[in-house]
C-alpha atoms as a PDB file:
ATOM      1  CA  UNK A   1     -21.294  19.258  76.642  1.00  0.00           C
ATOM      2  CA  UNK A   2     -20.200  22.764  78.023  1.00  0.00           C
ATOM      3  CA  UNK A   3     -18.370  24.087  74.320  1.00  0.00           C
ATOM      4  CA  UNK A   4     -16.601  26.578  76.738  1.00  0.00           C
ATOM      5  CA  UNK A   5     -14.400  25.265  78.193  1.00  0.00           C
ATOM      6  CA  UNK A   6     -13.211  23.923  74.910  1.00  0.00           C
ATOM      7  CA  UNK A   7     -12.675  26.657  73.508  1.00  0.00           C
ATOM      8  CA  UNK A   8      -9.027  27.914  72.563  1.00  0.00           C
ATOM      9  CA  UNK A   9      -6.991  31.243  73.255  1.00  0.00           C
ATOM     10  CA  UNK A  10      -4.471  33.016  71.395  1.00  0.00           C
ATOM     11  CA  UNK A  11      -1.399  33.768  73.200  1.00  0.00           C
ATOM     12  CA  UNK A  12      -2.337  37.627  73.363  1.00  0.00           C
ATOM     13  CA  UNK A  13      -5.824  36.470  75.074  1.00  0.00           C
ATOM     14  CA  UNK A  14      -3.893  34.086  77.560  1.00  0.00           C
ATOM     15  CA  UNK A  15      -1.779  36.473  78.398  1.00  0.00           C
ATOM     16  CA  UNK A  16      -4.491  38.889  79.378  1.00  0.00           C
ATOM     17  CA  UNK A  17      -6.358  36.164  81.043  1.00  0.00           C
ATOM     18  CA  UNK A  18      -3.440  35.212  83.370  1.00  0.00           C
ATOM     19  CA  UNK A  19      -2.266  39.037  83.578  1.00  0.00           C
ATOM     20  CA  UNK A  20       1.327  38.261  82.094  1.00  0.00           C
ATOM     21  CA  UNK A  21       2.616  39.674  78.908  1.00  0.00           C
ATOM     22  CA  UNK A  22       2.750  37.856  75.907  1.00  0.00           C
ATOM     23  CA  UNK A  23       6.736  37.399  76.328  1.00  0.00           C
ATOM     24  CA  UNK A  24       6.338  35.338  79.530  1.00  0.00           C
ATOM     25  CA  UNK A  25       3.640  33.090  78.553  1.00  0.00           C
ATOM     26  CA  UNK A  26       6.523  32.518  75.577  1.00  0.00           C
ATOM     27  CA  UNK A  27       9.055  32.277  77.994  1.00  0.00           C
ATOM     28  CA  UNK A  28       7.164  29.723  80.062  1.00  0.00           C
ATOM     29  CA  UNK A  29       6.367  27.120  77.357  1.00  0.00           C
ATOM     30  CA  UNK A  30      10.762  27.245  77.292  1.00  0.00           C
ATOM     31  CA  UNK A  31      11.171  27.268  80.917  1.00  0.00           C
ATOM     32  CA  UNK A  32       8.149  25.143  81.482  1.00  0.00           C
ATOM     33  CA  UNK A  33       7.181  27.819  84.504  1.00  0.00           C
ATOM     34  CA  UNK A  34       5.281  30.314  85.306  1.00  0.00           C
ATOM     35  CA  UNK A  35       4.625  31.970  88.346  1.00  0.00           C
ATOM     36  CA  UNK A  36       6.818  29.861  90.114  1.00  0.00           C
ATOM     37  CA  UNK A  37       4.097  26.835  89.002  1.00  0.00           C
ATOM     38  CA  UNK A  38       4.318  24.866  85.960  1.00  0.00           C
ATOM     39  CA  UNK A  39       3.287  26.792  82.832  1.00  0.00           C
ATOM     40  CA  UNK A  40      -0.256  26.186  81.563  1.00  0.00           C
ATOM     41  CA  UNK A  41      -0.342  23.084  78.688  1.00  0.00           C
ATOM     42  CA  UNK A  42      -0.553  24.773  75.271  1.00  0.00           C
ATOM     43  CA  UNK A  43      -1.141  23.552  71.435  1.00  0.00           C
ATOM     44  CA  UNK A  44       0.627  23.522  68.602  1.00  0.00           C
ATOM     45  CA  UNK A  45      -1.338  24.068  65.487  1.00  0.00           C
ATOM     46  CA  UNK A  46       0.865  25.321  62.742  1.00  0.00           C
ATOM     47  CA  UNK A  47       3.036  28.045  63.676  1.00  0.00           C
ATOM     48  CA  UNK A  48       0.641  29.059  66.099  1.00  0.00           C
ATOM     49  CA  UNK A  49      -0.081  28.551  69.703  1.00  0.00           C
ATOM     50  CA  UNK A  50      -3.107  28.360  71.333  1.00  0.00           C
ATOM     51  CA  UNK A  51      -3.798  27.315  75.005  1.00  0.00           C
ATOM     52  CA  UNK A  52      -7.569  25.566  75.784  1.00  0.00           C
ATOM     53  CA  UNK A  53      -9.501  27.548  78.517  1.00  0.00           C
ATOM     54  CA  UNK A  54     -10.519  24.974  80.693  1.00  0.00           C
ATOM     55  CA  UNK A  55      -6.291  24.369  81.192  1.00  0.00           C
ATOM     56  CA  UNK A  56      -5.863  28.370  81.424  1.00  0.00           C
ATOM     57  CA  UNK A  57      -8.454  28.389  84.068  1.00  0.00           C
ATOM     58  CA  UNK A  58      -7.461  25.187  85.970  1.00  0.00           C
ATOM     59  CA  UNK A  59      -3.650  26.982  86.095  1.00  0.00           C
ATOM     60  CA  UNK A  60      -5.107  29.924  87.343  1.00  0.00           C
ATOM     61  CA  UNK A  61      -7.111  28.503  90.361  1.00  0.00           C
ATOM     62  CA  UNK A  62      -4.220  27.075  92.209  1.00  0.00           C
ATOM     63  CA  UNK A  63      -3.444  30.259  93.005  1.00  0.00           C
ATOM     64  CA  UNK A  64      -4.832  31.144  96.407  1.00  0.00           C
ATOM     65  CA  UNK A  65      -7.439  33.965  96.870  1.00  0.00           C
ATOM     66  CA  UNK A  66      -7.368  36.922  99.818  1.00  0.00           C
ATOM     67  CA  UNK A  67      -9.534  39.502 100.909  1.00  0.00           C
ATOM     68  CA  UNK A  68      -6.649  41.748 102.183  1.00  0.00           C
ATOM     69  CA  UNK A  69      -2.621  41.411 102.542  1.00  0.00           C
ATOM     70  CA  UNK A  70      -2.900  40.384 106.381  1.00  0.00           C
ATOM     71  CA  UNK A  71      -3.907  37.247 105.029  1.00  0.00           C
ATOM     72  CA  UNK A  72      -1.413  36.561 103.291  1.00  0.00           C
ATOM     73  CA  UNK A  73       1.426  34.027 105.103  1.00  0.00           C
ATOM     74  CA  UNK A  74       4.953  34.323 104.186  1.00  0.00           C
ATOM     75  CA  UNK A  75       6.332  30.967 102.703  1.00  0.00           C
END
């Protein structure tokens, strides 16, 4: 059992993870977006939120990857 991908974030280490602030990961459990995708799941424990790795990761990598801007194709 890989124990990493279990493993929880604070909102301040999500945030740096995804390279938002801390306001629009907030924002996006309101909203329910982020990025123009739907916001990463997150858990409630207490008054605290936390949001598991493997989801943080698995939100991340629908975004696509480029080597340079010419790549990129206007939508």
């Amino acid at each position: 059992m890989d124990l990493s991908s279990n493993w929880v974030l604070s909102e301040v280490e999500a945030s740096k993870l995804l390279g938002c602030s801390k306001c629009s990961l907030k924002q996006s459990r309101y909203t329910g977006m982020l990025f123009g995708k739907p916001a990463p799941i997150f858990i409630k424990m207490g008054r605290s939120v936390r949001y598991k790795l493997s989801e943080l990761l698995k939100f991340r990598d629908q975004f696509p990857e480029y080597q340079n801007t010419s790549q990129i194709i206007e939508e």
